[in-house]
Each structure stands twice: as structure tokens, then as C-alpha cells.
N, C-alpha and C. Protein backbone atom coordinates (compact mmCIF):
# COMPACT_ATOMS: atom_id res chain seq x y z
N UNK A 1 48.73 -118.96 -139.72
CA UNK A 1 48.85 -117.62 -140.25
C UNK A 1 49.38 -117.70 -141.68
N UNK A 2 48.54 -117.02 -142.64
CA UNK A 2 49.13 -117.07 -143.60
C UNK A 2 50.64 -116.46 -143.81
N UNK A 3 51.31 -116.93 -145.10
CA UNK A 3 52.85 -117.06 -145.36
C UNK A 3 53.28 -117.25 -146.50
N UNK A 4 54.33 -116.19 -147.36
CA UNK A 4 54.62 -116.26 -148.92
C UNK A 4 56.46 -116.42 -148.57
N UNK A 5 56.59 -117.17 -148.82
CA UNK A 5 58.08 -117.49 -148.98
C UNK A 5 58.37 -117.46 -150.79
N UNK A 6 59.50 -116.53 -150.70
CA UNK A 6 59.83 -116.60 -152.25
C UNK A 6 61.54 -117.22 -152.54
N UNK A 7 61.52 -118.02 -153.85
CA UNK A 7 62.84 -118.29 -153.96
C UNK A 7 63.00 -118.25 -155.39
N UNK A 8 64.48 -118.40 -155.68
CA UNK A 8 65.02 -118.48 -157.01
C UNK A 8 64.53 -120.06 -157.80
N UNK A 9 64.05 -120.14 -158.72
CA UNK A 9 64.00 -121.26 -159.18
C UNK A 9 64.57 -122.12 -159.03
N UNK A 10 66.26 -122.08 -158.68
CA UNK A 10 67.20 -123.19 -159.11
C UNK A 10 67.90 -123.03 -157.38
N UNK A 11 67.16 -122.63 -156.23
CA UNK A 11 67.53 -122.70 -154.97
C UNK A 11 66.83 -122.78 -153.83
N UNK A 12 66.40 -124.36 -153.38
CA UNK A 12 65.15 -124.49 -152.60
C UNK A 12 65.59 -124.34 -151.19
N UNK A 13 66.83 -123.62 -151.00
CA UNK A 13 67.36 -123.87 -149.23
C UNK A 13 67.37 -122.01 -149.05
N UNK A 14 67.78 -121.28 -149.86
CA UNK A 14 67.49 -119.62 -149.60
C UNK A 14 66.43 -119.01 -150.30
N UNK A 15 65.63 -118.33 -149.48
CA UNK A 15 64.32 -117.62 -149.57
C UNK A 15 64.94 -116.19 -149.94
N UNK A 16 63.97 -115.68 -150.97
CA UNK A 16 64.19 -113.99 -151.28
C UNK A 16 63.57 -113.16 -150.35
N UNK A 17 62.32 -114.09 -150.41
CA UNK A 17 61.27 -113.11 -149.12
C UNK A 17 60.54 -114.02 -148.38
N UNK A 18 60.24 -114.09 -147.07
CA UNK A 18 59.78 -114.80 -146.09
C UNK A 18 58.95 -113.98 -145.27
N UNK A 19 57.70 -113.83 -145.61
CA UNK A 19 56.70 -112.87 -144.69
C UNK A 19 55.42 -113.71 -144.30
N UNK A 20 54.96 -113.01 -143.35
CA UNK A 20 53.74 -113.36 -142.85
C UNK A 20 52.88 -112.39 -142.88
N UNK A 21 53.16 -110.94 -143.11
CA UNK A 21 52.32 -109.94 -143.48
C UNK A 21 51.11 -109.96 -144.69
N UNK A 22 50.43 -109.86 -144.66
CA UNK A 22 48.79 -109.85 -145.43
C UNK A 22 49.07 -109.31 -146.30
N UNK A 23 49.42 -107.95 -146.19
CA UNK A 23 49.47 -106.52 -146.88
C UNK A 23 50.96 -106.79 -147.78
N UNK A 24 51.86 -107.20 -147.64
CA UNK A 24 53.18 -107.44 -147.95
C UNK A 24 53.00 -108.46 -149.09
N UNK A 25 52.18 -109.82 -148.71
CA UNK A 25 52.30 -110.85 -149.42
C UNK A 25 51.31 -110.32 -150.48
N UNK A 26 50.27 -109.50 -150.59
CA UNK A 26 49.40 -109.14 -151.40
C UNK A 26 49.83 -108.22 -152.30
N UNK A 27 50.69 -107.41 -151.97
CA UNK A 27 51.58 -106.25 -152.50
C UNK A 27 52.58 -107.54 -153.81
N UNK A 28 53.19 -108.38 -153.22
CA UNK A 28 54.30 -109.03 -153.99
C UNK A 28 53.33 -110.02 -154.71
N UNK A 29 52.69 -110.67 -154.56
CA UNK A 29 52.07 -111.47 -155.56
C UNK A 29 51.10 -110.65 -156.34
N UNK A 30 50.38 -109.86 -156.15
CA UNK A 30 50.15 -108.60 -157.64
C UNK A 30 51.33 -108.39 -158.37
N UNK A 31 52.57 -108.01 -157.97
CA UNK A 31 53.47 -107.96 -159.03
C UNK A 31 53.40 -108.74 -160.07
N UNK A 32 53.15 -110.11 -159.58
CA UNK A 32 53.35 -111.21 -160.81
C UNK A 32 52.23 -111.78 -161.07
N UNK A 33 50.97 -110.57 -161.18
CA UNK A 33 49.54 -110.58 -161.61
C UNK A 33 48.47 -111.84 -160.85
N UNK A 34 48.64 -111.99 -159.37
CA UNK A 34 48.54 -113.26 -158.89
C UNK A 34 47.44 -112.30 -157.19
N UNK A 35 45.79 -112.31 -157.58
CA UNK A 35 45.04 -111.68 -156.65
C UNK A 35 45.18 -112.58 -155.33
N UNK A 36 45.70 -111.72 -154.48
CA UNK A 36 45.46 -112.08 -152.89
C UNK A 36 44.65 -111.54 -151.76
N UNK A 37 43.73 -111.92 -151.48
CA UNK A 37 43.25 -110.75 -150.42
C UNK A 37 42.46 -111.54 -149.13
N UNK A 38 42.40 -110.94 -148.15
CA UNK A 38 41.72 -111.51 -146.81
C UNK A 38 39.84 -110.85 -146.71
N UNK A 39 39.46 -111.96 -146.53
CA UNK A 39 37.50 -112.15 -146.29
C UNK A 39 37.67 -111.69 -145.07
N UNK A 40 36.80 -111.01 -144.20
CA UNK A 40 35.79 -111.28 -143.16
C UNK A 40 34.44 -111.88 -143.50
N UNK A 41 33.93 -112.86 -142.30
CA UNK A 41 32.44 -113.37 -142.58
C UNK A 41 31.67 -112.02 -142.34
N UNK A 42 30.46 -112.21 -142.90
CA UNK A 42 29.99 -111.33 -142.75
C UNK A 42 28.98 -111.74 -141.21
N UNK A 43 29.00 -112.77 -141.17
CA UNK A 43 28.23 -113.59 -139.89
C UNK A 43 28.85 -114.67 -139.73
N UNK A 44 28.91 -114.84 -138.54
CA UNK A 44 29.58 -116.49 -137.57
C UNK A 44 29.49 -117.39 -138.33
N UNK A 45 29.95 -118.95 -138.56
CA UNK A 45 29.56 -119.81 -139.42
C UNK A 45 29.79 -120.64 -138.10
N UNK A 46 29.26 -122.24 -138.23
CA UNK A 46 29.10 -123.02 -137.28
C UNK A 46 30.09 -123.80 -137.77
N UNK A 47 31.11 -124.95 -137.06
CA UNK A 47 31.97 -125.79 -137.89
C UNK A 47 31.41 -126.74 -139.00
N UNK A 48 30.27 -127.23 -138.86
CA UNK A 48 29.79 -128.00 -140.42
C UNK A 48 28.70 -127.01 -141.11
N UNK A 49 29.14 -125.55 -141.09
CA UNK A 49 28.40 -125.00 -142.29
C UNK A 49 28.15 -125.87 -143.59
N UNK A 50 26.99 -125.25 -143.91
CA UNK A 50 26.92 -125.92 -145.40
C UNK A 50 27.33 -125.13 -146.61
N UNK A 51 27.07 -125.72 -147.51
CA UNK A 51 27.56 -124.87 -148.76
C UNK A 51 26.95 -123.45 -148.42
N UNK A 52 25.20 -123.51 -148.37
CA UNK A 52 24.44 -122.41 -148.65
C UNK A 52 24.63 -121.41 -147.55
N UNK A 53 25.03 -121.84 -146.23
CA UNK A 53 25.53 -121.29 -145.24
C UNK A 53 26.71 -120.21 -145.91
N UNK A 54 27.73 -120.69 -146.12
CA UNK A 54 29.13 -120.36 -146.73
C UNK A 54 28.88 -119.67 -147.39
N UNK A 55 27.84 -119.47 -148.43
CA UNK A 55 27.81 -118.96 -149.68
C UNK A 55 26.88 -117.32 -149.10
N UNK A 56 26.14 -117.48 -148.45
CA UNK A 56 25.41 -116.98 -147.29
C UNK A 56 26.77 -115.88 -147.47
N UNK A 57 27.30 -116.28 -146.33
CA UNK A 57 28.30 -115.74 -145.45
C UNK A 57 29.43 -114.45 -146.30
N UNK A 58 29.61 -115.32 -147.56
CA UNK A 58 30.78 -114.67 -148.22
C UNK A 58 29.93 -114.15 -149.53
N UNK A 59 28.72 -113.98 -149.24
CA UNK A 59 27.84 -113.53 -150.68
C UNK A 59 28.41 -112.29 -151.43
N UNK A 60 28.84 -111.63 -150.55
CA UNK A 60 29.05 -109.63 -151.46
C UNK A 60 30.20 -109.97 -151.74
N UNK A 61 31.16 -110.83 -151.10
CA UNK A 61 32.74 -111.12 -151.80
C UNK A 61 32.41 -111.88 -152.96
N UNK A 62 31.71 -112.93 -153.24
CA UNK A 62 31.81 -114.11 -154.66
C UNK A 62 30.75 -112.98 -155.42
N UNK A 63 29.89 -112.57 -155.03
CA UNK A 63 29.19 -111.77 -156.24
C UNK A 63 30.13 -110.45 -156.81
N UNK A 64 31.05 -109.93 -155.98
CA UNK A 64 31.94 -108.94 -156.58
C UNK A 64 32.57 -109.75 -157.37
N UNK A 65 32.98 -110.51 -157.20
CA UNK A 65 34.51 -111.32 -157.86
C UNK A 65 33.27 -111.86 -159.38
N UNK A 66 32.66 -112.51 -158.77
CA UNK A 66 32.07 -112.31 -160.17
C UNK A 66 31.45 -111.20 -161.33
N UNK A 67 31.34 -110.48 -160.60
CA UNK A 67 30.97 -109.13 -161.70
C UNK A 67 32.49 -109.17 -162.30
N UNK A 68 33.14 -108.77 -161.27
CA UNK A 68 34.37 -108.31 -162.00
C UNK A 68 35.54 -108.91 -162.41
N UNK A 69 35.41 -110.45 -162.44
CA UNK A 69 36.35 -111.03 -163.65
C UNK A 69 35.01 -112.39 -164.00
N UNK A 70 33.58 -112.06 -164.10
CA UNK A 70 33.07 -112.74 -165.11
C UNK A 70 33.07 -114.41 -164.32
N UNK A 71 33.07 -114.83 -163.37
CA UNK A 71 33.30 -116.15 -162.62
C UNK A 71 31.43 -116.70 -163.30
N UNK A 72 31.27 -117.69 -163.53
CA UNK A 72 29.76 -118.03 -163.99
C UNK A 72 29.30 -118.41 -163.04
N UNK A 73 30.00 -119.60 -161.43
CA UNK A 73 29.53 -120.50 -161.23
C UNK A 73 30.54 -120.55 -159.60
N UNK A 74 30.20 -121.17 -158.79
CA UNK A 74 30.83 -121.34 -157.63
C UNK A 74 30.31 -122.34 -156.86
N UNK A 75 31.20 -122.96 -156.08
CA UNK A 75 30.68 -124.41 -155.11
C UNK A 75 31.43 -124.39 -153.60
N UNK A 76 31.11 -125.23 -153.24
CA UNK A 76 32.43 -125.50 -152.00
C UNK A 76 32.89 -127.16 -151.70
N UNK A 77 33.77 -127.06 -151.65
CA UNK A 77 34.46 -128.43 -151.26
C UNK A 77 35.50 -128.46 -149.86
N UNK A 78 35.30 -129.72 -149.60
CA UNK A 78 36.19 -129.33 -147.86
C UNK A 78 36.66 -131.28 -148.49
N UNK A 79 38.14 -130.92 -147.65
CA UNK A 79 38.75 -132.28 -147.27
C UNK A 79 38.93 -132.50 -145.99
N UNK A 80 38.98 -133.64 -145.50
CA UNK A 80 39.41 -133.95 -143.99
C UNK A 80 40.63 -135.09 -143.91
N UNK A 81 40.94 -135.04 -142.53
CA UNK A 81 41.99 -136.36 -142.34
C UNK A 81 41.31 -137.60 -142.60
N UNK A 82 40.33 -137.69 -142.30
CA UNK A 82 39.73 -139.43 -142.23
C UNK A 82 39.05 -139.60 -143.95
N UNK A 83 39.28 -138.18 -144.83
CA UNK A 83 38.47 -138.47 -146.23
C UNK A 83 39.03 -140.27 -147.12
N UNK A 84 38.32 -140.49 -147.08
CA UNK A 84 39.00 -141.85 -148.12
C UNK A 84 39.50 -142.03 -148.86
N UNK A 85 39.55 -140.63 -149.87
CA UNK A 85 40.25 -140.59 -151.17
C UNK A 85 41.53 -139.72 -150.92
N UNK A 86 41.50 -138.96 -149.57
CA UNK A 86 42.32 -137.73 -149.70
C UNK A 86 44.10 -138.28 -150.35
N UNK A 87 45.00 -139.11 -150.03
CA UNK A 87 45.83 -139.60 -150.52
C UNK A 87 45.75 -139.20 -152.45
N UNK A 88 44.63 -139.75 -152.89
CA UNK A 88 44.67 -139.64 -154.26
C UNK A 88 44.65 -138.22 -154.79
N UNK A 89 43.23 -137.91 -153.58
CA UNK A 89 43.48 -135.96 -154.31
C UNK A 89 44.56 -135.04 -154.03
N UNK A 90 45.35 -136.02 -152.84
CA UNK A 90 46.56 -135.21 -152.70
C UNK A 90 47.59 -135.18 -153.87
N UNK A 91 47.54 -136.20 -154.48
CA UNK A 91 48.46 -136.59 -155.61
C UNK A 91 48.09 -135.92 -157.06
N UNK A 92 46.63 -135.27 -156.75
CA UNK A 92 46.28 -135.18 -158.32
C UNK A 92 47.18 -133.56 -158.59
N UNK A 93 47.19 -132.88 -157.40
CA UNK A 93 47.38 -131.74 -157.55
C UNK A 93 49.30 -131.44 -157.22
N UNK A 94 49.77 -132.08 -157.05
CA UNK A 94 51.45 -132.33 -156.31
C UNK A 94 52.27 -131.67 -157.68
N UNK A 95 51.97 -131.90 -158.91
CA UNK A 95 52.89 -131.77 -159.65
C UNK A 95 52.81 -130.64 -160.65
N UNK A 96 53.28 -129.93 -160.92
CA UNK A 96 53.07 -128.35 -161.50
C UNK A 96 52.72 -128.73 -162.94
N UNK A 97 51.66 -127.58 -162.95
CA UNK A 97 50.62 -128.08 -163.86
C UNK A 97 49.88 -126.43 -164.51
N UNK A 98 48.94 -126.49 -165.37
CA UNK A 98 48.48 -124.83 -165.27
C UNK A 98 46.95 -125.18 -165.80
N UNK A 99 46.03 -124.28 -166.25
CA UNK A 99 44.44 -124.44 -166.49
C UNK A 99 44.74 -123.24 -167.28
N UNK A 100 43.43 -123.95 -167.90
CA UNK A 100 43.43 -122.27 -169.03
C UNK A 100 41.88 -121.54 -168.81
N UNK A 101 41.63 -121.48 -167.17
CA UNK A 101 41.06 -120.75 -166.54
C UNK A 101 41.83 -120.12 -165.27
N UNK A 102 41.16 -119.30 -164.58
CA UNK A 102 41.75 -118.41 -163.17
C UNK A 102 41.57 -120.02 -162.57
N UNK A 103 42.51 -120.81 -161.41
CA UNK A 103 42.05 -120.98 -160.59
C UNK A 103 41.77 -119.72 -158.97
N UNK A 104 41.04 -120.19 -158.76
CA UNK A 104 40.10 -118.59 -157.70
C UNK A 104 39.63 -119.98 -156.76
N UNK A 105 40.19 -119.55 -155.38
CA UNK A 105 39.79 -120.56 -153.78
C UNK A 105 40.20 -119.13 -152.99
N UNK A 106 39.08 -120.24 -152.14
CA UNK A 106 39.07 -118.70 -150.72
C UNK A 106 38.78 -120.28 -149.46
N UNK A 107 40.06 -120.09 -148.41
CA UNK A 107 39.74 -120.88 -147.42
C UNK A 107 38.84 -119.95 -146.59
N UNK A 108 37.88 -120.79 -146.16
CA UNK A 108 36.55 -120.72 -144.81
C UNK A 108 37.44 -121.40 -144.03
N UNK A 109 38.19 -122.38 -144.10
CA UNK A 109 38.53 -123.15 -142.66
C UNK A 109 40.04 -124.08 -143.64
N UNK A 110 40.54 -124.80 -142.39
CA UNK A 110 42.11 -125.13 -142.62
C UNK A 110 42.66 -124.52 -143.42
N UNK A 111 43.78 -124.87 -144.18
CA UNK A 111 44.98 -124.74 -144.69
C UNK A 111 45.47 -125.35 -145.97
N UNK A 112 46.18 -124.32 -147.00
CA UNK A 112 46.62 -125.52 -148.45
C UNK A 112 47.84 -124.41 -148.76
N UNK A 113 48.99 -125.27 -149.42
CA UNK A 113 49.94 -124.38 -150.20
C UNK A 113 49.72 -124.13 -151.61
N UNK A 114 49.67 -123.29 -151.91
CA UNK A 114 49.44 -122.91 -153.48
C UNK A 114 51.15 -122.73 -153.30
N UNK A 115 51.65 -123.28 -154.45
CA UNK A 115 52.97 -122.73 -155.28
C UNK A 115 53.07 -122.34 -156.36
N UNK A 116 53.59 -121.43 -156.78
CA UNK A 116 53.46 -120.77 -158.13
C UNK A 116 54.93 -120.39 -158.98
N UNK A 117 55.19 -121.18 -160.14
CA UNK A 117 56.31 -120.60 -160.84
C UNK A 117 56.44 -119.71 -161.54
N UNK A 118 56.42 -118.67 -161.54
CA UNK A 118 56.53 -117.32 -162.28
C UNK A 118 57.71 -116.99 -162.38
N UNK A 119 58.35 -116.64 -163.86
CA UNK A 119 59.49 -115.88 -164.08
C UNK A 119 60.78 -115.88 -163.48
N UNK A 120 60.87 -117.27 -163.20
CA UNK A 120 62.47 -117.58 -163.02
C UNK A 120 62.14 -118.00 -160.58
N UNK A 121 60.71 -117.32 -160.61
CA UNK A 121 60.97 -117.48 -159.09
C UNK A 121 60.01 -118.76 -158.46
N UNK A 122 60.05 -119.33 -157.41
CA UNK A 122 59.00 -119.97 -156.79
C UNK A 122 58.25 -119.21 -155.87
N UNK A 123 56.71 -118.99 -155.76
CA UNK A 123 56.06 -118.14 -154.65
C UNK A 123 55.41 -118.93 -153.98
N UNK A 124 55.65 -119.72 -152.67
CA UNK A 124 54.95 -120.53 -151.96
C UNK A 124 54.19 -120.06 -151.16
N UNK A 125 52.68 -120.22 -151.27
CA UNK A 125 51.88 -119.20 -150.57
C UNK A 125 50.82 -120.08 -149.67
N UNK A 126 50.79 -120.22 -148.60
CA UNK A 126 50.17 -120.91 -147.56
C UNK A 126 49.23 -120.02 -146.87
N UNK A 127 47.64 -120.61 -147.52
CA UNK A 127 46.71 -120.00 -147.72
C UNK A 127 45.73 -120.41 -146.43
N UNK A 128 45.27 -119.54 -145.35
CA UNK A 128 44.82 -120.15 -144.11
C UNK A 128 43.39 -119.60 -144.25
N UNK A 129 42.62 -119.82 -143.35
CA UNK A 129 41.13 -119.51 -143.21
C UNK A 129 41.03 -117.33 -143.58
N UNK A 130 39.98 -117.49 -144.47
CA UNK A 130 39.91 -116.01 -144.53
C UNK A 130 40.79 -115.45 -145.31
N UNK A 131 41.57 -116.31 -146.34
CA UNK A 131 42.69 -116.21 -147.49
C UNK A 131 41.84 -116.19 -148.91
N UNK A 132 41.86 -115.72 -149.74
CA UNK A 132 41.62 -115.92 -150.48
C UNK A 132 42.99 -115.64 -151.72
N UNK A 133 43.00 -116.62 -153.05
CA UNK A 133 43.89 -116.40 -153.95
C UNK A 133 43.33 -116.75 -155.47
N UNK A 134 43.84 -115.84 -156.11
CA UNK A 134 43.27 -116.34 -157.76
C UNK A 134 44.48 -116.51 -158.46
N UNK A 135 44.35 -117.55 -158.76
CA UNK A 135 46.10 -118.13 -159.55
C UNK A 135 45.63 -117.79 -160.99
N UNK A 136 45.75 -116.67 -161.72
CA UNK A 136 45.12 -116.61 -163.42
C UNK A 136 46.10 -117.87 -164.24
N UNK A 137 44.62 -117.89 -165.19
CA UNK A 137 45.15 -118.59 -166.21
C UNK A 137 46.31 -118.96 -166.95
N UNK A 138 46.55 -120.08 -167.17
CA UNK A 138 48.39 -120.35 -167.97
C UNK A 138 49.34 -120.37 -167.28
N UNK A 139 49.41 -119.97 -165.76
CA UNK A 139 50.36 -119.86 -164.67
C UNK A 139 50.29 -121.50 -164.28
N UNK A 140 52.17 -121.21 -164.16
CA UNK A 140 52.62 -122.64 -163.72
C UNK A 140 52.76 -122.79 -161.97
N UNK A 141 51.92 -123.59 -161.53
CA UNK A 141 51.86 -124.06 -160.17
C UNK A 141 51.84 -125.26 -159.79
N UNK A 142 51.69 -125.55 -158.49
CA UNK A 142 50.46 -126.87 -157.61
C UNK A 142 50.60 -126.60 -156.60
N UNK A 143 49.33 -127.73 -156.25
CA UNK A 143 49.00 -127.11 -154.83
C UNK A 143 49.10 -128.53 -153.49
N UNK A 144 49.15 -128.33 -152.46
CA UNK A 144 49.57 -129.29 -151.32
C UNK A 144 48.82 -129.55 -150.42
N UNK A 145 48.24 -129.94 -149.98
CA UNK A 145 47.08 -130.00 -149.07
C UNK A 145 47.65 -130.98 -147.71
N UNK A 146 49.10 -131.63 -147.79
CA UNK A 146 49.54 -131.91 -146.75
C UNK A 146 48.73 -133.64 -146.79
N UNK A 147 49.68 -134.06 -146.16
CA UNK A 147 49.26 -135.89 -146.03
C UNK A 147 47.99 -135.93 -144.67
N UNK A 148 47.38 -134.82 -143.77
CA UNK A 148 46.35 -134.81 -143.19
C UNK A 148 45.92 -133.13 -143.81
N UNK A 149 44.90 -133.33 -144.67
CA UNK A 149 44.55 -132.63 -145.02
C UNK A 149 42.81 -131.99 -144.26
N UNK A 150 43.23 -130.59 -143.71
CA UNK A 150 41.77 -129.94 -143.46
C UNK A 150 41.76 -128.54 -143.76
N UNK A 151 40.37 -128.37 -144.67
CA UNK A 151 40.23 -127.26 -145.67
C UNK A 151 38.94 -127.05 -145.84
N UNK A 152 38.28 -126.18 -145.81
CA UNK A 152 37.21 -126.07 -146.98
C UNK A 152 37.22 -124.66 -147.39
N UNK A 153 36.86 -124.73 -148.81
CA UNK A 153 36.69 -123.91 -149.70
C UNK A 153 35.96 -123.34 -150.40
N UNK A 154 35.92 -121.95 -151.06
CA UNK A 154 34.78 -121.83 -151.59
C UNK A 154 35.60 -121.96 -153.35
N UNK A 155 35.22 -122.59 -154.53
CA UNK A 155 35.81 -122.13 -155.35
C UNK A 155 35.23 -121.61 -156.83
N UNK A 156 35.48 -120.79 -157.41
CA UNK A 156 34.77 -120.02 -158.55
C UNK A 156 35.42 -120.12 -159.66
N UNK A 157 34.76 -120.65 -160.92
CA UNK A 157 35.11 -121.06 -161.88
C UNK A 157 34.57 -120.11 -163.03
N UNK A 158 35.00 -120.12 -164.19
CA UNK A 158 35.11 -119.16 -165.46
C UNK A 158 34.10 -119.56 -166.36
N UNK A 159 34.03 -121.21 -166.20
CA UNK A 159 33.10 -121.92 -166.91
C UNK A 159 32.68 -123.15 -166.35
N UNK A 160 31.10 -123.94 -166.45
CA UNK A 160 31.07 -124.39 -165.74
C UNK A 160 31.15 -125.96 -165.55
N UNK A 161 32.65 -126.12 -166.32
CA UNK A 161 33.45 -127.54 -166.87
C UNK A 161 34.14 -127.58 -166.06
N UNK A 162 34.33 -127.20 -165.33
CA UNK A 162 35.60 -127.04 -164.16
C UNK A 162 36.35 -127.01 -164.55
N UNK A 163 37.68 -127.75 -163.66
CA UNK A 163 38.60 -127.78 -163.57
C UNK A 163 39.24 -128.78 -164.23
N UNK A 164 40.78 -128.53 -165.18
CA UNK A 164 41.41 -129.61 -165.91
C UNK A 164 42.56 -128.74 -165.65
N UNK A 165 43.51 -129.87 -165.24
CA UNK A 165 45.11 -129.26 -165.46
C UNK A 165 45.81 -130.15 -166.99
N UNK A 166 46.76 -128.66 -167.71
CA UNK A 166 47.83 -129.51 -168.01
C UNK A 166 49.06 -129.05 -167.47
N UNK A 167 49.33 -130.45 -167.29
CA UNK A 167 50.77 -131.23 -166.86
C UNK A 167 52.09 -130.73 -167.06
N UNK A 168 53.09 -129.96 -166.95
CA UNK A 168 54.31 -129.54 -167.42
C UNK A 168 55.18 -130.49 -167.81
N UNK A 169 55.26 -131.59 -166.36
CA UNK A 169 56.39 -132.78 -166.72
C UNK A 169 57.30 -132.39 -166.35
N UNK A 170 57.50 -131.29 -165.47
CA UNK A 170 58.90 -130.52 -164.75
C UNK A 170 58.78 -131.36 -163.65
N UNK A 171 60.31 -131.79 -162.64
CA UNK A 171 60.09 -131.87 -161.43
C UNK A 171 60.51 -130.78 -160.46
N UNK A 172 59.72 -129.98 -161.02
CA UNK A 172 60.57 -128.59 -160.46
C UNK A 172 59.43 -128.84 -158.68
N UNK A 173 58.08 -129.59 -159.45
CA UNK A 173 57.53 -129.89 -157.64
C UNK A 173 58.38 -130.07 -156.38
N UNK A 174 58.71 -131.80 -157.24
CA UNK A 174 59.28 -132.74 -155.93
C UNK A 174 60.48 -131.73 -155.57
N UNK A 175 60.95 -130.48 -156.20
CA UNK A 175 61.91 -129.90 -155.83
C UNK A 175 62.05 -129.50 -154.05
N UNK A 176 61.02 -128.74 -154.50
CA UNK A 176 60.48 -127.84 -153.57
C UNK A 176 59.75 -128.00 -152.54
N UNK A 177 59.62 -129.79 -153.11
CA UNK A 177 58.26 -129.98 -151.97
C UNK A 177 58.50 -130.24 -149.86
N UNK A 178 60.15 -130.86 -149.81
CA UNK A 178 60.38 -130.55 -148.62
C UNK A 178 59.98 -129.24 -148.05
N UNK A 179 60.56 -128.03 -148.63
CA UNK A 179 60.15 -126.99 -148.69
C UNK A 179 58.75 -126.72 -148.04
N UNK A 180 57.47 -126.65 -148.69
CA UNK A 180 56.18 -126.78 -148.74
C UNK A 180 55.86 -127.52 -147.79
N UNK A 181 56.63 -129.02 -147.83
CA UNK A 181 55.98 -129.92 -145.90
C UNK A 181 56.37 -129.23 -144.78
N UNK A 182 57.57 -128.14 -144.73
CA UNK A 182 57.72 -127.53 -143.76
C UNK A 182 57.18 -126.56 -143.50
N UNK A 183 56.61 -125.64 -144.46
CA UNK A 183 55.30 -124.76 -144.38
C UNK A 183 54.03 -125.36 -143.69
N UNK A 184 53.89 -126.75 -144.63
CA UNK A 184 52.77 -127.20 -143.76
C UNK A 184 52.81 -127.87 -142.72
N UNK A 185 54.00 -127.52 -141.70
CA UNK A 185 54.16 -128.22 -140.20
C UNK A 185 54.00 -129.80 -140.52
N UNK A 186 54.73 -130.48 -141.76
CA UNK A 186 55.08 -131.77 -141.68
C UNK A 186 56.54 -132.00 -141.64
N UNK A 187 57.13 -130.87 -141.43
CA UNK A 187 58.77 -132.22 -141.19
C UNK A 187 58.94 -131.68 -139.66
């Protein structure tokens, strides 16, 4: 079930807000200009949908989102426990970082933490099937995908270079990241 735990920057053991509400967590992350909202399929998907399946499925949601913030381009990517690289892609994304595009993901299936530093707070947002989130541009985050990672995604890009983070060099991550393994049912 999705889950937004919020804290003070400089206090990873007390939470400001701890919800599991849809409507609640969508309400508080608009405050800090950060789109949240829940998909229905529009039809069943089978567990190894394909891209075109997926794309199928969630067509009137990615074609809105693209009219209306301009997205050029969209794909899907899924990780698993047995992926070969997953260790590395877990690492690429661990350390707070920002793009100078929206990142925009919508889980179809498993689970990832988006964290987000905004304005003195941390918003840890544990994004489950039928989640969708657009982290805008210049916002300081990362994201967790957990040491058994299962996900797939649909994700929509601004341009069609993808994705590049830069790096902050804060360890404001490893702060937090006990934090985040306990969201993701690892400690």
C-alpha cells in the first residue's frame, strides 16, 4: 500500500506525517509542487505484459500527461530479483541527486521509494502498483528499489535523451536510508 512519511531534515527517527491515505499523500506532496495520483487499468494486464500491452492499458493516462506537461516520449522498464545488474542500478540511483527534467514513473507492478528533499523536509514516498509520481525538475531526491528489487514501470520523459542525474554530494541519503529499508520491508 502506498505510504508518505514526512520528516525534518536533520531528524530521521520522528516523522511529521505518516499516512497511507491516497488522497492525503496527494494533497501534501502538491504542496511542494510534487504530482501524485492513482491509475486504474483500463483492461486486465497478464503478469509479463509487454511494453505495447502497458502502453495499451494506460493509453488516455500517458497521452493526457503528455498534452499537458509536453512529455515527447515514453517506455517501460521492469527490474526483478534474479536481474544481473540490479545491485548496480540499485546504486546508481541511492544518492540524492536532481535532473533538469520532470522525472514522471507510474508503477504497473511492484514497488520503489522515491525520496524527496524539499525545503528543509524529507518526503519518503513508497510508490506501489497503480501509483503514479512526477518528481519536477531541479528537485533534490533518490530513489530505492530495495536489494530484491520488483517493479515495472511506465516512464515519460521531456526529451528524448533521457535521463542524467546531477549529483549533490550530500549524505543526507545514507541518512535516511535505514529509514527507507524499513518502508521497503528490509529491516
Amino acid at each position: 500500500m502506498s505510504r508518505l512519511t514526512v520528516y525534518n531534515d536533520r531528524d530521521t527517527d520522528t516523522p511529521i506525517l505518516d499516512t497511507r491515505d491516497a488522497d492525503e499523500i496527494a494533497a501534501e506532496l502538491d504542496r511542494v509542487g510534487v504530482l501524485f495520483e492513482r491509475w486504474p487499468a483500463e483492461h486486465a494486464l497478464p503478469a509479463e505484459a509487454t511494453a505495447e500491452q502497458i502502453g495499451e492499458a494506460y493509453a488516455a493516462d500517458i497521452e493526457r500527461l503528455q498534452a499537458q506537461f509536453g512529455y515527447a516520449t515514453w517506455d517501460v522498464i521492469g527490474i526483478h530479483p534474479a536481474h544481473p545488474d540490479k545491485d548496480a542500478m540499485r546504486a546508481k540511483f541511492l544518492d540524492e541527486h536532481s535532473h533538469s527534467e520532470d522525472e514522471v514513473r507510474f508503477f504497473v507492478d511492484g514497488a520503489g521509494l522515491f525520496t524527496l528533499h524539499i525545503g528543509g523536509r524529507v518526503y519518503a514516498t513508497l510508490c506501489e502498483a497503480n501509483d503514479l509520481i512526477s518528481v519536477p525538475a531541479g528537485t533534490h531526491h533518490w530513489f530505492d528499489m530495495g536489494d530484491k528489487p520488483h517493479f515495472k514501470v511506465i516512464r515519460l520523459f521531456n526529451n528524448t535523451e533521457g535521463w542524467v542525474a546531477k549529483f549533490t554530494g550530500t549524505d543526507i541519503a545514507k541518512e535516511f536510508r535505514p529509514a527507507g529499508e524499513q518502508m521497503l520491508g528490509q529491516s
